[in-house]
Protein backbone atom coordinates (compact mmCIF):
# COMPACT_ATOMS: atom_id res chain seq x y z
CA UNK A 1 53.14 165.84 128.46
CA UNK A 2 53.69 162.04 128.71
CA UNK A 3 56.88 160.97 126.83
CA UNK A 4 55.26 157.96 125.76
CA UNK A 5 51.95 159.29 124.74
CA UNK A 6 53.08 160.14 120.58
CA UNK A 7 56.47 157.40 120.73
CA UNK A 8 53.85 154.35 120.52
CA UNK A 9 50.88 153.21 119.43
CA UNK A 10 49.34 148.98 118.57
CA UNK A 11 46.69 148.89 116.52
CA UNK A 12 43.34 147.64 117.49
CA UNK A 13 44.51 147.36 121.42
CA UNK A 14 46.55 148.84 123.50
CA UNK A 15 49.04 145.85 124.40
CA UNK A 16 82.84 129.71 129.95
CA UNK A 17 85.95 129.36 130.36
CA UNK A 18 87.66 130.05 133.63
CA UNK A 19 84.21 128.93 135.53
CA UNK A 20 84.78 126.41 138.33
CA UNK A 21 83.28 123.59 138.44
CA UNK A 22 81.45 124.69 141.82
CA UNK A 23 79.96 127.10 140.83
CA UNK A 24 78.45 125.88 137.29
CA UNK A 25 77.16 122.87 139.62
CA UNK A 26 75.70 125.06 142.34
CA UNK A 27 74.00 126.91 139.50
CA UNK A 28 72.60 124.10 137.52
CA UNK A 29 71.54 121.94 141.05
CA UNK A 30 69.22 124.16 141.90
CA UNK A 31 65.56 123.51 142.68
CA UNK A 32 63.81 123.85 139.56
CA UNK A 33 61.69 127.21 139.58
CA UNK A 34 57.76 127.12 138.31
CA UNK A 35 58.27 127.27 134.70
CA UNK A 36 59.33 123.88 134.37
CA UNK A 37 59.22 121.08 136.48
CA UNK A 38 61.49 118.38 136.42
CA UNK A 39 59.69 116.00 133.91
CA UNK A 40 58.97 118.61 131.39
CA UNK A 41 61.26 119.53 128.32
CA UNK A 42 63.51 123.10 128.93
CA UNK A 43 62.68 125.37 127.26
CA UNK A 44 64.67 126.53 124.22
CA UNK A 45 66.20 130.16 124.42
CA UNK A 46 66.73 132.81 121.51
CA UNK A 47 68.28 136.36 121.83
CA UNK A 48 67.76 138.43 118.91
CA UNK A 49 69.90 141.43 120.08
CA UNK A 50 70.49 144.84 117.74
CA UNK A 51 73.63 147.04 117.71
CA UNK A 52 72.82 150.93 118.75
CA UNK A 53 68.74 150.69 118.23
CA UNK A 54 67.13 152.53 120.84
CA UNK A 55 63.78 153.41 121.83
CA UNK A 56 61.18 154.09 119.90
CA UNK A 57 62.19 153.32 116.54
CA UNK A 58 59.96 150.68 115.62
CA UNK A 59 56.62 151.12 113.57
CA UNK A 60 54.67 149.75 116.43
CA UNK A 61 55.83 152.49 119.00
CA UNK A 62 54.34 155.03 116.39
CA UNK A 63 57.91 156.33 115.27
CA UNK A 64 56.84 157.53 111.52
CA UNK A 65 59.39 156.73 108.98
CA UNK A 66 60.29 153.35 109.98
CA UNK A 67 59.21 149.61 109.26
CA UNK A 68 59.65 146.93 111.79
CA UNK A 69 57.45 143.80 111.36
CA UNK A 70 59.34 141.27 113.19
CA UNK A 71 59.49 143.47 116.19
CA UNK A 72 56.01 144.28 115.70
CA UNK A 73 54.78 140.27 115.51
CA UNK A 74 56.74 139.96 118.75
CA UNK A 75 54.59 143.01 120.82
CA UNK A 76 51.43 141.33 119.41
CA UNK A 77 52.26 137.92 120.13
CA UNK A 78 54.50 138.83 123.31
CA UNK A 79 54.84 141.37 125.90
CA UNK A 80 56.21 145.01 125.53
CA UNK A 81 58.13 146.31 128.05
CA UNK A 82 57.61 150.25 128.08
CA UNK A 83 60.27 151.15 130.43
CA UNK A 84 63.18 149.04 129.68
CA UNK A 85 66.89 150.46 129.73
CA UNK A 86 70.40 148.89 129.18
CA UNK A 87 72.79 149.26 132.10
CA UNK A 88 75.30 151.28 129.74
CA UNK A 89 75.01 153.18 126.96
CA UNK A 90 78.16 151.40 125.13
CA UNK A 91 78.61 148.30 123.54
CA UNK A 92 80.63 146.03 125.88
CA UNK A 93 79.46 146.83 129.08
CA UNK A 94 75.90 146.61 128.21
CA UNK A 95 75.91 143.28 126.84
CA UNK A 96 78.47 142.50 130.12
CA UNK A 97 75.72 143.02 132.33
CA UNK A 98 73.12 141.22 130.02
CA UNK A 99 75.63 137.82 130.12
CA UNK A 100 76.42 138.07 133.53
CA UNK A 101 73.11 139.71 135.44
CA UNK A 102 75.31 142.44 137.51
CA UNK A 103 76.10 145.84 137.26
CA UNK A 104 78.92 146.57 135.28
CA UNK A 105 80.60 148.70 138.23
CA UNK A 106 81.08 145.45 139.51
CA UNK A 107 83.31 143.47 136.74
CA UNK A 108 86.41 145.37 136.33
CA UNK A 109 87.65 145.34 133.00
CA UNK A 110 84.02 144.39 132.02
CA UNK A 111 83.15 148.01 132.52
CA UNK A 112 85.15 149.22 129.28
CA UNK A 113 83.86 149.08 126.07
CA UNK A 114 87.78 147.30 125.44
CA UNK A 115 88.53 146.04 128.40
CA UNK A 116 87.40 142.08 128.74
CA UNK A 117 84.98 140.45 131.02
CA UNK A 118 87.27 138.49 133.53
CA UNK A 119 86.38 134.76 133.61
CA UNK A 120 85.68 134.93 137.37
CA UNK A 121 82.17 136.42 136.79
CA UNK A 122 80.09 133.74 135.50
CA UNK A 123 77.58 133.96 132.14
CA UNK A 124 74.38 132.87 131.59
CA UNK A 125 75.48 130.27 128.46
CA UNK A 126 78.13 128.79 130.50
CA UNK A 127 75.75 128.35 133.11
CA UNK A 128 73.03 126.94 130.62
CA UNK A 129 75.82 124.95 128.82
CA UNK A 130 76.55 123.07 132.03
CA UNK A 131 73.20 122.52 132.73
CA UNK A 132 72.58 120.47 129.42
CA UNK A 133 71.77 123.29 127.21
CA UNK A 134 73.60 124.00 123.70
CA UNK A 135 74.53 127.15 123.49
CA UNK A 136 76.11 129.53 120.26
CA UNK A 137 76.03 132.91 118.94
CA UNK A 138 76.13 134.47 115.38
CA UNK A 139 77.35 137.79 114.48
CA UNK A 140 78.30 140.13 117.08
CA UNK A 141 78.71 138.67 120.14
CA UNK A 142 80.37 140.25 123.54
CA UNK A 143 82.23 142.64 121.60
CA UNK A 144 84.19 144.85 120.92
CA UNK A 145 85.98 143.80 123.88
CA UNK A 146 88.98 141.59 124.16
CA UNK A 147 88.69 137.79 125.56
CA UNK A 148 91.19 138.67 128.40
CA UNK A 149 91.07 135.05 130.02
CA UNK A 150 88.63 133.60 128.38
CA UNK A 151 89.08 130.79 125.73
CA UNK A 152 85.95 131.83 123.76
CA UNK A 153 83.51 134.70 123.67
CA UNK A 154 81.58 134.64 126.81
CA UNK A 155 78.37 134.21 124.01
CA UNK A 156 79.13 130.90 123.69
CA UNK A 157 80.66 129.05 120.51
CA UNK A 158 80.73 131.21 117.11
CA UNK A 159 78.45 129.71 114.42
CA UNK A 160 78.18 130.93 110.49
CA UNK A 161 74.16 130.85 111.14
CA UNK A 162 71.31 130.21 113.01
CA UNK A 163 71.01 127.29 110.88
CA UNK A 164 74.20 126.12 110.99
CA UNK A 165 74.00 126.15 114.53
CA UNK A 166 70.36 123.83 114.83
CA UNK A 167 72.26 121.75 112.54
CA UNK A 168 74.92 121.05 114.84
CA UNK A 169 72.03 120.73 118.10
CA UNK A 170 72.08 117.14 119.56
CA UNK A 171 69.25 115.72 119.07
CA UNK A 172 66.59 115.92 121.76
CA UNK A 173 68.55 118.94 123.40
CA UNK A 174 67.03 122.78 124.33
CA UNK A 175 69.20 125.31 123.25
CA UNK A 176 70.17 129.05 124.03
CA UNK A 177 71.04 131.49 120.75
CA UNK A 178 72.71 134.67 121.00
CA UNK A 179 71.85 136.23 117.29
CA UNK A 180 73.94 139.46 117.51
CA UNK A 181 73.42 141.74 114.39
CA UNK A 182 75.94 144.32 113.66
CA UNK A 183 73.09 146.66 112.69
CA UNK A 184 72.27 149.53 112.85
CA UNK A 185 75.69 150.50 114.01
CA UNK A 186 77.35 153.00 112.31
CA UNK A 187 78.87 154.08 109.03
CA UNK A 188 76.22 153.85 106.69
CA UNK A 189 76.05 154.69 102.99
CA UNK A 190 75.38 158.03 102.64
CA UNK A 191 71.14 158.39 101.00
CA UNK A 192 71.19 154.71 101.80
CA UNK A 193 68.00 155.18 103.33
CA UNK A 194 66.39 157.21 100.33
CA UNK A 195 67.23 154.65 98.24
CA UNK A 196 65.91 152.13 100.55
CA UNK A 197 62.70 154.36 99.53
CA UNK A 198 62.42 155.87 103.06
CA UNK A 199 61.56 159.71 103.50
CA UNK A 200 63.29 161.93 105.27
CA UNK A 201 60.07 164.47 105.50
CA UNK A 202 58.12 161.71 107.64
CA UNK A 203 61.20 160.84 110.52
CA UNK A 204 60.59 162.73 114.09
CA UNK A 205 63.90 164.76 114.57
CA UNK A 206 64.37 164.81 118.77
CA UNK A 207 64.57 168.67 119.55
CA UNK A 208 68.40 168.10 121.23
CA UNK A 209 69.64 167.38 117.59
CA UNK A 210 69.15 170.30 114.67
CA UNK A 211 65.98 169.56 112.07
CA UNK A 212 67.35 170.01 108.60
CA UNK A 213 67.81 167.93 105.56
CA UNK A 214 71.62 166.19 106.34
CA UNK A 215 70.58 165.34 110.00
CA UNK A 216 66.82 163.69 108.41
CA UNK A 217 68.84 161.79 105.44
CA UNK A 218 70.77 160.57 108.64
CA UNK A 219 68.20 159.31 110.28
CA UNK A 220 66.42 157.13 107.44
CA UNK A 221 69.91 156.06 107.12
CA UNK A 222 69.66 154.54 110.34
CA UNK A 223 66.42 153.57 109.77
CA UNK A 224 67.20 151.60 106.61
CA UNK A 225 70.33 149.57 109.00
CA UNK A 226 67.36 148.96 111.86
CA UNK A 227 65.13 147.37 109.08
CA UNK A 228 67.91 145.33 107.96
CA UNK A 229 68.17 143.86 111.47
CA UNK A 230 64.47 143.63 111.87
CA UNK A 231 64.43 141.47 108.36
CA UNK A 232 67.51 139.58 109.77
CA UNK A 233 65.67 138.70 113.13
CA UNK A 234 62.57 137.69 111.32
CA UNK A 235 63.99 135.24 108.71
CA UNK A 236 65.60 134.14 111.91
CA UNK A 237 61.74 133.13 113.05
CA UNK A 238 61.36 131.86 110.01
CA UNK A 239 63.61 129.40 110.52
CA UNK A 240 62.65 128.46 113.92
CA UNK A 241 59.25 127.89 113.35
CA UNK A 242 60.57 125.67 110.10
CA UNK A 243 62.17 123.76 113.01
CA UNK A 244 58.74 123.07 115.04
CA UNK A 245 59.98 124.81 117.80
CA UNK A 246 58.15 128.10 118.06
CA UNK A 247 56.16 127.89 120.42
CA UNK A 248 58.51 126.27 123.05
CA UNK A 249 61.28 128.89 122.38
CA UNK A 250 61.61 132.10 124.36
CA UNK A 251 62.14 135.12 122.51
CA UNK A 252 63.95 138.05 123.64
CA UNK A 253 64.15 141.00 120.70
CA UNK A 254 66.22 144.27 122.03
CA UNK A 255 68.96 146.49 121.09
CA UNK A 256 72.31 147.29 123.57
CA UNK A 257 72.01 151.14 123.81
CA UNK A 258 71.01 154.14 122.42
CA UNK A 259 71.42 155.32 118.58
CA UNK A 260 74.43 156.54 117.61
CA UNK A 261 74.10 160.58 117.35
CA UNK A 262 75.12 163.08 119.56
CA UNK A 263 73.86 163.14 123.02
CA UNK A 264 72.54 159.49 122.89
CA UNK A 265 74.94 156.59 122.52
CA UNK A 266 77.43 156.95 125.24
CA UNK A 267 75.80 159.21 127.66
CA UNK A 268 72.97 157.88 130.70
CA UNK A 269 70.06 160.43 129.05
CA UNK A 270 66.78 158.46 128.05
CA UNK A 271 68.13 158.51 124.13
CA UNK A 272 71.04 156.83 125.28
CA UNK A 273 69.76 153.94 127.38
CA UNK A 274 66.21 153.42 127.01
CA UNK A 275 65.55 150.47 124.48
CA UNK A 276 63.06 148.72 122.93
CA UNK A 277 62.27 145.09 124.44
CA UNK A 278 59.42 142.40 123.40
CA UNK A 279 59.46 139.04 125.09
CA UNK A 280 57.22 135.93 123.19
CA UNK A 281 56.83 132.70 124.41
CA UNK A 282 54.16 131.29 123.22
CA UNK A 283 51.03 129.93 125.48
CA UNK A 284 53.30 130.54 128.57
CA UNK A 285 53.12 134.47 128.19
CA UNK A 286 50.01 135.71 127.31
CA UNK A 287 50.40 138.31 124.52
CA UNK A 288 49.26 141.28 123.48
CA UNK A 289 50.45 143.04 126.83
CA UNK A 290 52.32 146.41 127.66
CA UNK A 291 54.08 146.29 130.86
CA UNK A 292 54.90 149.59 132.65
CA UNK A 293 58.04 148.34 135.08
CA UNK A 294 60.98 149.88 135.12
CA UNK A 295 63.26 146.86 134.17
CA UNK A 296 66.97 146.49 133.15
CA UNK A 297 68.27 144.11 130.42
CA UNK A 298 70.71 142.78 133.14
CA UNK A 299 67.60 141.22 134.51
CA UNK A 300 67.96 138.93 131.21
CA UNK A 301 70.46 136.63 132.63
CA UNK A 302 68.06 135.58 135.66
CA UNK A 303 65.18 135.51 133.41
CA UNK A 304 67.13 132.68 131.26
CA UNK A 305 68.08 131.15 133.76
CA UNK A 306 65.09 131.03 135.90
CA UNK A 307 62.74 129.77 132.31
CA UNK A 308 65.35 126.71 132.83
CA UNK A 309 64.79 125.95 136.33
CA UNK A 310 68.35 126.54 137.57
CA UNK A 311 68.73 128.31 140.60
CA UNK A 312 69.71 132.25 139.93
CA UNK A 313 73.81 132.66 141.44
CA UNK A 314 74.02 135.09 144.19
CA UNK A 315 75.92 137.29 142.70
CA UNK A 316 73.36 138.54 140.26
CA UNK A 317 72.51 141.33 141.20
CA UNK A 318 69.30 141.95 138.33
CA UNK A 319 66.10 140.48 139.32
CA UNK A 320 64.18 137.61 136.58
CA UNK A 321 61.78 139.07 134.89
CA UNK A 322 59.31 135.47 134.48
CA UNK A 323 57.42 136.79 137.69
CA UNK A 324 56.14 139.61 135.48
CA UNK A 325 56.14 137.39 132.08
CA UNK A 326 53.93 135.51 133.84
CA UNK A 327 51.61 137.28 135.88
CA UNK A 328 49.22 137.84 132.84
CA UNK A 329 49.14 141.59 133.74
CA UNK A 330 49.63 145.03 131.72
CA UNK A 331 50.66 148.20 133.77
CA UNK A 332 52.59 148.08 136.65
CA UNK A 333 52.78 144.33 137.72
CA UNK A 334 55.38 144.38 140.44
CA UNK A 335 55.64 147.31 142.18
CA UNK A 336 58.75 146.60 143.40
CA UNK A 337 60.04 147.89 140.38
CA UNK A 338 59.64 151.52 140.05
CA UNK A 339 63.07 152.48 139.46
CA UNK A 340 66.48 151.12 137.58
CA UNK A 341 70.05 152.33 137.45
CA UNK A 342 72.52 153.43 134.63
CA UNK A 343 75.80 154.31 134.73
CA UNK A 344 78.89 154.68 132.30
CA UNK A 345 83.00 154.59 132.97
CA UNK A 346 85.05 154.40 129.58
CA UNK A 347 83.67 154.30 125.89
CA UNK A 348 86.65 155.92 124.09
CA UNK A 349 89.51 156.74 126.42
CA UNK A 350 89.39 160.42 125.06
CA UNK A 351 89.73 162.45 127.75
CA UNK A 352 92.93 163.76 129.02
CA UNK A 353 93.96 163.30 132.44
CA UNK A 354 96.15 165.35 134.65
CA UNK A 355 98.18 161.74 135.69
CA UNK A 356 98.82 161.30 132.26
CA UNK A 357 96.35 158.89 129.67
CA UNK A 358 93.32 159.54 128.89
CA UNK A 359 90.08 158.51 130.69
CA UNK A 360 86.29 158.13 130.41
CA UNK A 361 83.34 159.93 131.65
CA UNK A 362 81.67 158.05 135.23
CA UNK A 363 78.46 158.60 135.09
CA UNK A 364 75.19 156.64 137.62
CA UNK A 365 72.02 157.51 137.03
CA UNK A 366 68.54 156.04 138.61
CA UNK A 367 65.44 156.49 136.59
CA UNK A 368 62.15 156.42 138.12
CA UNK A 369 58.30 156.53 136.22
CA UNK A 370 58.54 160.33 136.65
CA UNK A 371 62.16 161.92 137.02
CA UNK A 372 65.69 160.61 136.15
CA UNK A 373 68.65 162.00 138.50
CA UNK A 374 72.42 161.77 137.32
CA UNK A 375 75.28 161.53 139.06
CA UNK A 376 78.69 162.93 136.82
CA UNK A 377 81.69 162.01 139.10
CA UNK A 378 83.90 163.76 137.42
CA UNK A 379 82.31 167.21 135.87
CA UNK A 380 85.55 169.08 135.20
CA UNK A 381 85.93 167.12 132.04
CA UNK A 382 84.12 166.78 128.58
CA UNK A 383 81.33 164.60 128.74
CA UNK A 384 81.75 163.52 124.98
CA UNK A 385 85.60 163.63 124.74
CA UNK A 386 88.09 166.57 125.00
CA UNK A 387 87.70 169.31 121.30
CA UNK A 388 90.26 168.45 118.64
CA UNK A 389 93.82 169.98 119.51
CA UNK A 390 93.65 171.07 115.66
CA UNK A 391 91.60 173.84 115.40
CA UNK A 392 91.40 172.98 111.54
CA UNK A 393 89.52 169.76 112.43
CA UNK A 394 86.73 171.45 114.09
CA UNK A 395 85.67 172.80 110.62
CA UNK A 396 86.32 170.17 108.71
CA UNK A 397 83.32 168.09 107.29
CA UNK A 398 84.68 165.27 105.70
CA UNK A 399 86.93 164.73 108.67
CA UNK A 400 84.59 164.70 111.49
CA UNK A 401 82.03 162.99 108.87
CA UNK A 402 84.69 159.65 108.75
CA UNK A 403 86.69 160.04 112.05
CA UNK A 404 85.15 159.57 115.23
CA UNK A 405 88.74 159.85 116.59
CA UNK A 406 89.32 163.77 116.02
CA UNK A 407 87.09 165.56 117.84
CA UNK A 408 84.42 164.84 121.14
CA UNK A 409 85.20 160.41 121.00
CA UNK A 410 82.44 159.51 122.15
CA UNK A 411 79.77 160.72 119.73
CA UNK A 412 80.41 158.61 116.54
CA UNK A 413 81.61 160.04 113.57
CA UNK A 414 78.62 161.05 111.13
CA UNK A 415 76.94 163.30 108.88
CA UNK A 416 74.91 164.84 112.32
CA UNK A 417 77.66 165.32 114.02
CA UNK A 418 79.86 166.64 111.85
CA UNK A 419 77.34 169.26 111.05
CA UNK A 420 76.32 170.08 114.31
CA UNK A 421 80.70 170.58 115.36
CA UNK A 422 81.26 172.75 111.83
CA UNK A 423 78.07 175.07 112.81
CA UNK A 424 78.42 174.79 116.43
CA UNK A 425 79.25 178.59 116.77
CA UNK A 426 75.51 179.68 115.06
CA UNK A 427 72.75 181.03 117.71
CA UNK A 428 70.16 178.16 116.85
CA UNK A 429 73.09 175.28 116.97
CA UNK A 430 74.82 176.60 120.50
CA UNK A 431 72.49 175.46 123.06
CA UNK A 432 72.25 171.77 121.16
CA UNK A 433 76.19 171.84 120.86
CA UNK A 434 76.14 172.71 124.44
CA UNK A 435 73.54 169.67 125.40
CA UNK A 436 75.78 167.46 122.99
CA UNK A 437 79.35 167.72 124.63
CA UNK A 438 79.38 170.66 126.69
CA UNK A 439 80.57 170.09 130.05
CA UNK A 440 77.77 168.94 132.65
CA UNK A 441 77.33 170.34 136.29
CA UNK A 442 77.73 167.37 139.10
CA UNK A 443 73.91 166.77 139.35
CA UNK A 444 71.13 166.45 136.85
CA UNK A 445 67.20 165.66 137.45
CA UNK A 446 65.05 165.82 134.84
CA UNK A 447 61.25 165.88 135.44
CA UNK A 448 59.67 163.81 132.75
CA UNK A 449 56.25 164.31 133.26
CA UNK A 450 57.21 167.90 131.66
CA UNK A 451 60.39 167.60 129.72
CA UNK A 452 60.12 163.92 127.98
CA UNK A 453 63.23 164.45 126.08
CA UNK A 454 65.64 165.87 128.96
CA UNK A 455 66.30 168.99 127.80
CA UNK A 456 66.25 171.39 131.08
CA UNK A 457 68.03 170.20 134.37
CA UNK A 458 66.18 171.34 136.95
CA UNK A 459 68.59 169.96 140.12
CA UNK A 460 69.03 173.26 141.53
CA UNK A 461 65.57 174.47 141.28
CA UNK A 462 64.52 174.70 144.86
CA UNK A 463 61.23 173.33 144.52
CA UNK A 464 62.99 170.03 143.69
CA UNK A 465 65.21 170.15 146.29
CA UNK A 466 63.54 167.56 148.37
CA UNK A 467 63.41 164.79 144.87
CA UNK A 468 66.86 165.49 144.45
CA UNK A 469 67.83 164.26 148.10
CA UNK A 470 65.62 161.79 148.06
CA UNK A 471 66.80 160.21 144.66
CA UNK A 472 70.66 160.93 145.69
CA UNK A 473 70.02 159.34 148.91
CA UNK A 474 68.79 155.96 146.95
CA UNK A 475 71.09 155.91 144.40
CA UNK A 476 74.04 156.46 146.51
CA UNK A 477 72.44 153.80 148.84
CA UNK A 478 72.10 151.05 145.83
CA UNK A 479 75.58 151.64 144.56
CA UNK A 480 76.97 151.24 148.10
CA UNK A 481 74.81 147.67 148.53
CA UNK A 482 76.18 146.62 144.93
CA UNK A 483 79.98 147.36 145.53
CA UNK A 484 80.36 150.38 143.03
CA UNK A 485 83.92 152.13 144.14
CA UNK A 486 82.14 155.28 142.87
CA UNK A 487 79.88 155.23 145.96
CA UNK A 488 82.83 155.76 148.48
CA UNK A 489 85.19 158.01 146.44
CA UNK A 490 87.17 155.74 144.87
CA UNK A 491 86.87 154.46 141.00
CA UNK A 492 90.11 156.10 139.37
CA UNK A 493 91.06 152.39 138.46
CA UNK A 494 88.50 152.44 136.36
CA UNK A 495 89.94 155.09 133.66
CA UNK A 496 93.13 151.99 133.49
CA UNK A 497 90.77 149.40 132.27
CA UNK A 498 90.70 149.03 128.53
CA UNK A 499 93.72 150.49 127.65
CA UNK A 500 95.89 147.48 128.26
CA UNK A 501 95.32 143.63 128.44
CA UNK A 502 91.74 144.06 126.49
CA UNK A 503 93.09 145.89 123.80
CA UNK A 504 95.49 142.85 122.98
CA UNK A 505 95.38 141.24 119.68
CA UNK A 506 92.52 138.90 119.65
CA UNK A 507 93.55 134.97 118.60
CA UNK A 508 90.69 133.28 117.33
CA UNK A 509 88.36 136.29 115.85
CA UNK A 510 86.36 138.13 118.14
CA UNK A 511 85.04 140.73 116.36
CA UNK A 512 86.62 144.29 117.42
CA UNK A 513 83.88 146.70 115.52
């Protein structure tokens, strides 16, 4: 069965601180790239980015239960990208990678949900900044990390609004906005999404989570905080196109990572990393496409850069995606890009080690049209975060309901989960527990083309012995070429990061949830 075939359907048709001066002016001297030539205005920018909505809960990927106009205006008008995934399944490393186009194995402290992205790695709105470009962000910006040493969030400056911030655009001048809603991330108000009038009988419970009435009044709670951000990023529209300025903006619309239930947010399976992704920009795209590639929303920072002619640094390691944007095509358009990479190193440090402290979970994965392989570096410990040391905890509701803290850290505290942990011990809830937190052999492969939700690893299966050294071969090969310590048996610095310097008080407001 084809994962995608019942996820989606479109009606009708299928469719800084800290940054030498060097290296801002290498980046912004560049030759100027197709999409503009020197005479023409830059384009503006817009990133209207959502906080834990995954794949495929929108109303034009054929999710039932959910409502998402503005998302849906954007795959008519713009190009959907079928096959996009996040480089991490947490908050701050994802959006790490999307600012600075590498792999978060790659920025140190940037590879911790609160560590800090070191200045040293340049960002897209610095580089844009430089280059001419005003540049801002409202809401949730590269967070919940600390600043480390930075002078401002690596977003750009903080504004109260979009408006506020047009107001405050010189005259005459293109601009780049990072609008970062806090939703749909967790706690909600409990029923919130019945009394938002959605119905739990119509959501699609995924068969690694249990199907009964708390886990389906979960998920329209959810729901409700996804349309909230889908209503936020269209009156965000509606403001640009008050401006005049729709058609020359380019509009990204995506989410950071996967939702936040068990065995999704925080861990490299599909429910954790792949995410929704629509691209408008007016006559320079044609619309009303669905693009197969296997792209990464690191590949955002080139993209930006390359729509405003600058010359991509070096060190980005993601790949623009205007070649495809452009190319006019549906399917596969480059076929270059039949694969991407995941990987994961600290969420919640909730893991205790034998040196003392506690520690993450490293995790690379590579993803192709028809298998994903993972790579768990360290098996021997608990994928979600070590069972409460209070045996009490592990039965108590309203605890593990509230506190994300007591029990398995990395799956946020909720109504599913604390379900799923209280009934764990029932025959029809064990295997699910077990998928949820229960510790993971070395090696994973999942063959999609059978099992589109990942529920049977079939790595040891001789008949896929040959796919599982071929895809260990490349992704050992790719994380070698891109400087990942995991590659050559190193990494344990990265279980330090995020317990120290970007855990620091923060001085001028960077948001920490």
């Amino acid at each position: 069965m084809n994962r995608h075939a019942f996820l989606w359907r479109l009606p009708g048709r299928i469719i800084g601180h800290g940054l030498g001066w060097a290296v801002l002016m290498a980046a912004t001297t560049g030759v100027l790239s197709g999409a503009e030539t020197a005479s023409a205005p830059k384009p503006n920018i817009l990133f209207l980015l959502a906080d834990d909505w995954a794949w495929p809960h929108a109303s034009c990927l054929g999710a039932p239960g959910i409502n998402t106009p503005t998302f849906d205006r954007l795959v008519r008008e713009g190009v959907l990208f079928r096959n996009a995934h996040t480089a991490a399944p947490s908050c701050s490393p994802a959006r790490a990678a999307m600012l600075t186009g590498q792999w978060h194995w790659r920025l140190e402290q940037g590879s911790a949900l609160r560590g800090f992205l070191p200045a040293k790695y340049p960002v897209y709105p610095d580089l844009l900044e430089a280059a001419g470009y005003h540049v801002g962000f409202t809401g949730k910006g590269y967070a919940p990390a600390g600043l480390g040493d930075r002078r401002r969030n690596p977003c750009g400056p903080s504004y109260a609004s979009f408006g506020a911030f047009l107001k405050a655009r010189p005259r005459g001048q293109p601009f780049c906005f990072w609008f970062g809603s806090h939703q749909p991330h967790r706690p909600y108000v409990w029923e919130s999404g019945v009394k938002a009038g959605l119905d739990p009988a119509k959501v699609l419970v995924p068969p690694y989570l249990p199907d009964n009435p708390t886990v389906r009044k979960d998920i329209t709670d959810y729901f409700s905080a996804a349309e909230t951000f889908d209503r936020q990023a269209g009156e965000v529209l509606v403001a640009l196109e008050q401006s005049g300025e729709l058609e020359h903006t380019l509009i990204v619309m995506s989410g950071d990572n996967g939702w936040p239930f068990p065995r999704s947010k925080a861990t490299c399976y599909d429910s954790g990393t792949h995410q929704p992704l629509a691209i408008r920009w007016g006559a320079k795209v044609k619309g009303g496409r669905v693009v197969e590639d296997l792209v990464n929303l690191a590949d955002l920072a080139p993209t930006f850069l390359e729509v405003a002619g600058l010359t991509v640094p070096k060190d980005m390691t993601a790949r623009s995606l205007l070649p495809v944007l452009l190319a006019g095509k549906s399917g596969q358009v480059d076929p270059a890009r039949d694969h991407t990479l995941t990987g994961m190193e600290v969420h919640a440090p909730c893991r205790a080690l034998d040196q003392g402290g506690k520690g993450g979970y490293p995790m690379r994965t590579l993803i192709t049209k028809d298998f994903h392989y993972l790579r768990n570096f360290r098996p021997e410990r608990w994928p979600a975060g070590d069972p409460a040391n209070d045996p009490a905890a592990l039965s108590n509701y309203d605890v593990l309901a509230r506190n994300t803290g007591r029990s398995f850290g990395d799956i946020d505290a909720s109504p599913t989960k604390a379900w799923m942990v209280v009934h764990r011990e029932e025959p029809a809830i064990q295997p699910l527990a077990a998928m949820a937190w229960g510790k993971r052999p070395a090696r994973q492969l999942f063959d999609l083309r059978r099992d589109p939700f990942e529920l049977t690893n079939v790595a040891e299966d001789p008949g896929y012995a040959e796919v599982v050294q071929k895809l260990d071969t490349q992704l050992m090969a790719e994380l070698k070429a891109t400087g990942d310590p995991r590659a050559t048996g190193q990494g344990d610095e990265f279980d330090r990061y995020g317990q120290s310097a970007g855990s620091r008080p923060n001085p001028v407001g960077l948001p920490t949830f």
